[in-house]
C-alpha atoms as a PDB file:
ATOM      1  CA  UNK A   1     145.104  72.670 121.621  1.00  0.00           C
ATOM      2  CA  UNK A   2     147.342  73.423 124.650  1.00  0.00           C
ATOM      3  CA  UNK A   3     148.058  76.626 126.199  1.00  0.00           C
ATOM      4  CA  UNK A   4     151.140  78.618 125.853  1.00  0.00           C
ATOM      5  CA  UNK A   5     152.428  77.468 129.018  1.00  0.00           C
ATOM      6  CA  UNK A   6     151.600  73.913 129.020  1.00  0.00           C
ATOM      7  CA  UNK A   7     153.515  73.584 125.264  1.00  0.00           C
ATOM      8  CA  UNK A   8     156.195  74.994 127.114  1.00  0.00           C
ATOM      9  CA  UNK A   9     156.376  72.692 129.996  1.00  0.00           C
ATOM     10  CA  UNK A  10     155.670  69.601 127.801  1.00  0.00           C
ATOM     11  CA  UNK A  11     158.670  70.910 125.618  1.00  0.00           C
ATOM     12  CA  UNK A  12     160.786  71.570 128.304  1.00  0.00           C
ATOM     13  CA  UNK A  13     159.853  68.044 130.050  1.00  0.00           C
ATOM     14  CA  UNK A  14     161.501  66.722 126.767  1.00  0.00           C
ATOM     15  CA  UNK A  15     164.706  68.407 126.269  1.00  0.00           C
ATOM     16  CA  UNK A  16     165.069  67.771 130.284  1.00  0.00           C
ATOM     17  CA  UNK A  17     164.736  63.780 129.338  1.00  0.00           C
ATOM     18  CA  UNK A  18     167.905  64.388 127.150  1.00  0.00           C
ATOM     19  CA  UNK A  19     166.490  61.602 124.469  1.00  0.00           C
ATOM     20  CA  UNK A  20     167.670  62.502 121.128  1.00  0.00           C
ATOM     21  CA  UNK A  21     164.127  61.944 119.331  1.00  0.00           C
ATOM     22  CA  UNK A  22     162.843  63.863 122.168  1.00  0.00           C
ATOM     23  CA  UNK A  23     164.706  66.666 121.214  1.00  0.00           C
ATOM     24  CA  UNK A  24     164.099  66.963 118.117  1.00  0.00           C
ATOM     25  CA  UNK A  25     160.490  66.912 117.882  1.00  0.00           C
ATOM     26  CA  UNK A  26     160.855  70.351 119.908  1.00  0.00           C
ATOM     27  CA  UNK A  27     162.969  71.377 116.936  1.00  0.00           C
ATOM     28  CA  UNK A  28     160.092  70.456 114.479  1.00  0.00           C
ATOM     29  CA  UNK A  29     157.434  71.697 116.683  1.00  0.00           C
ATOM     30  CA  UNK A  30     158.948  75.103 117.086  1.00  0.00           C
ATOM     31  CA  UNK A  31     160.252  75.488 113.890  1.00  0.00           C
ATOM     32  CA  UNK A  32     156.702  74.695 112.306  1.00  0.00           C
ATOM     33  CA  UNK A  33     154.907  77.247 114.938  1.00  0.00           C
ATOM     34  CA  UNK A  34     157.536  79.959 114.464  1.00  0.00           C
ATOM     35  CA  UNK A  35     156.268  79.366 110.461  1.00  0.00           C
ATOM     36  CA  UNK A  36     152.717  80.690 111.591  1.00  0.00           C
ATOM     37  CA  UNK A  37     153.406  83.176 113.473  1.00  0.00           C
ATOM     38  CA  UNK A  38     156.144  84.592 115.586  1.00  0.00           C
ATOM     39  CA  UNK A  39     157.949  82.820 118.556  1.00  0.00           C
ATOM     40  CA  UNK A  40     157.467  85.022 121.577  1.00  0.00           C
ATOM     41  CA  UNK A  41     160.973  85.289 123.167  1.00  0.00           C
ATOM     42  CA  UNK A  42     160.731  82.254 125.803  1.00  0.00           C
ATOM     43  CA  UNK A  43     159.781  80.109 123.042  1.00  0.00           C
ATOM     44  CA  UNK A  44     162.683  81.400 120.526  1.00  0.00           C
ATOM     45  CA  UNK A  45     164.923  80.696 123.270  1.00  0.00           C
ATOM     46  CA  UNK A  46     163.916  77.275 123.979  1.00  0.00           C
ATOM     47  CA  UNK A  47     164.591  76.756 120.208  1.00  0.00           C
ATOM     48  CA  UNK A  48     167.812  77.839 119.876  1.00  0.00           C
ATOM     49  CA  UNK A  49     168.461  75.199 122.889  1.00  0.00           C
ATOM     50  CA  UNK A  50     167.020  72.236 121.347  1.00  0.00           C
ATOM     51  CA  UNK A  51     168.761  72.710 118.072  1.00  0.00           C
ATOM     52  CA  UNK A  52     172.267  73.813 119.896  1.00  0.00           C
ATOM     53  CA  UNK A  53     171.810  70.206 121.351  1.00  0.00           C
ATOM     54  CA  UNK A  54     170.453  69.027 118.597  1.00  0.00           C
ATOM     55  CA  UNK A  55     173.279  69.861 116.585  1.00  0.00           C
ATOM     56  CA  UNK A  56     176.118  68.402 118.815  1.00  0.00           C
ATOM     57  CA  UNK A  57     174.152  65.609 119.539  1.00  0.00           C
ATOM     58  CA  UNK A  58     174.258  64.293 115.701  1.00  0.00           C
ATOM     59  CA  UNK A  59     177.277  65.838 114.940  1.00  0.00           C
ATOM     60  CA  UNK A  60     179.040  63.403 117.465  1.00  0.00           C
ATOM     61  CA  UNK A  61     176.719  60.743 116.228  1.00  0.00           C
ATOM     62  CA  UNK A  62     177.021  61.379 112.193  1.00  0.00           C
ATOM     63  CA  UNK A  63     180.877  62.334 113.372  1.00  0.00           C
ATOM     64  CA  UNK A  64     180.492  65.783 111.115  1.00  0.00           C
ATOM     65  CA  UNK A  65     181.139  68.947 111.838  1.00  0.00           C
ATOM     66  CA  UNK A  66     178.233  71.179 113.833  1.00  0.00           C
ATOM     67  CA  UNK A  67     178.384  73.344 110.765  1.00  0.00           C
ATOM     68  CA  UNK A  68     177.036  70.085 108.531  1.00  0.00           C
ATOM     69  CA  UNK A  69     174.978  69.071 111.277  1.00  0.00           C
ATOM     70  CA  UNK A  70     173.059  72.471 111.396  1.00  0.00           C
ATOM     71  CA  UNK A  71     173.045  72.445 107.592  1.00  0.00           C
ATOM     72  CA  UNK A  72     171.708  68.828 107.086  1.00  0.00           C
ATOM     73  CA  UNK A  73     168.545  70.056 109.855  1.00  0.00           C
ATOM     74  CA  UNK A  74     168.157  73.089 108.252  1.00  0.00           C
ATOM     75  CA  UNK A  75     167.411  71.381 104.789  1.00  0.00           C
ATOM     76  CA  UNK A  76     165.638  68.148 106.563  1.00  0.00           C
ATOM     77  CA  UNK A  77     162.829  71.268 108.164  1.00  0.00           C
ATOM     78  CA  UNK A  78     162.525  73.135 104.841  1.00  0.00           C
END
């Protein structure tokens, strides 16, 4: 049970180590929080970060298109 601020700097600490596992457990993490309650805007920011890098990230990897890699998240966090 962290506080705001110390999920945020542990999150940050992780997109800033630019691993791709890294970055996507702040996808998960967020995405399952923002399911609970609202994201305040720091946090919804940070989000839209991870999966923008997220995205590219497997998109180059997968070789798809960021349109398939957003979709093929978007169904793996549902």
């Amino acid at each position: 049970s962290l506080s705001w601020k110390q999920k945020y700097d542990l999150n940050m600490k992780k997109l800033k180590s630019g691993e791709l596992l890294a970055g996507a457990q702040v996808v998960r993490d967020l995405t399952l929080q923002s399911r609970e309650k609202p994201l305040n805007p720091s946090e919804r920011e940070m989000l839209d970060m991870a999966k923008r890098m997220f995205v590219g990230e497997l998109s180059l990897i997968k070789g798809i298109s960021q349109l398939e890699a957003t979709e093929l998240i978007d169904s793996a966090l549902k």
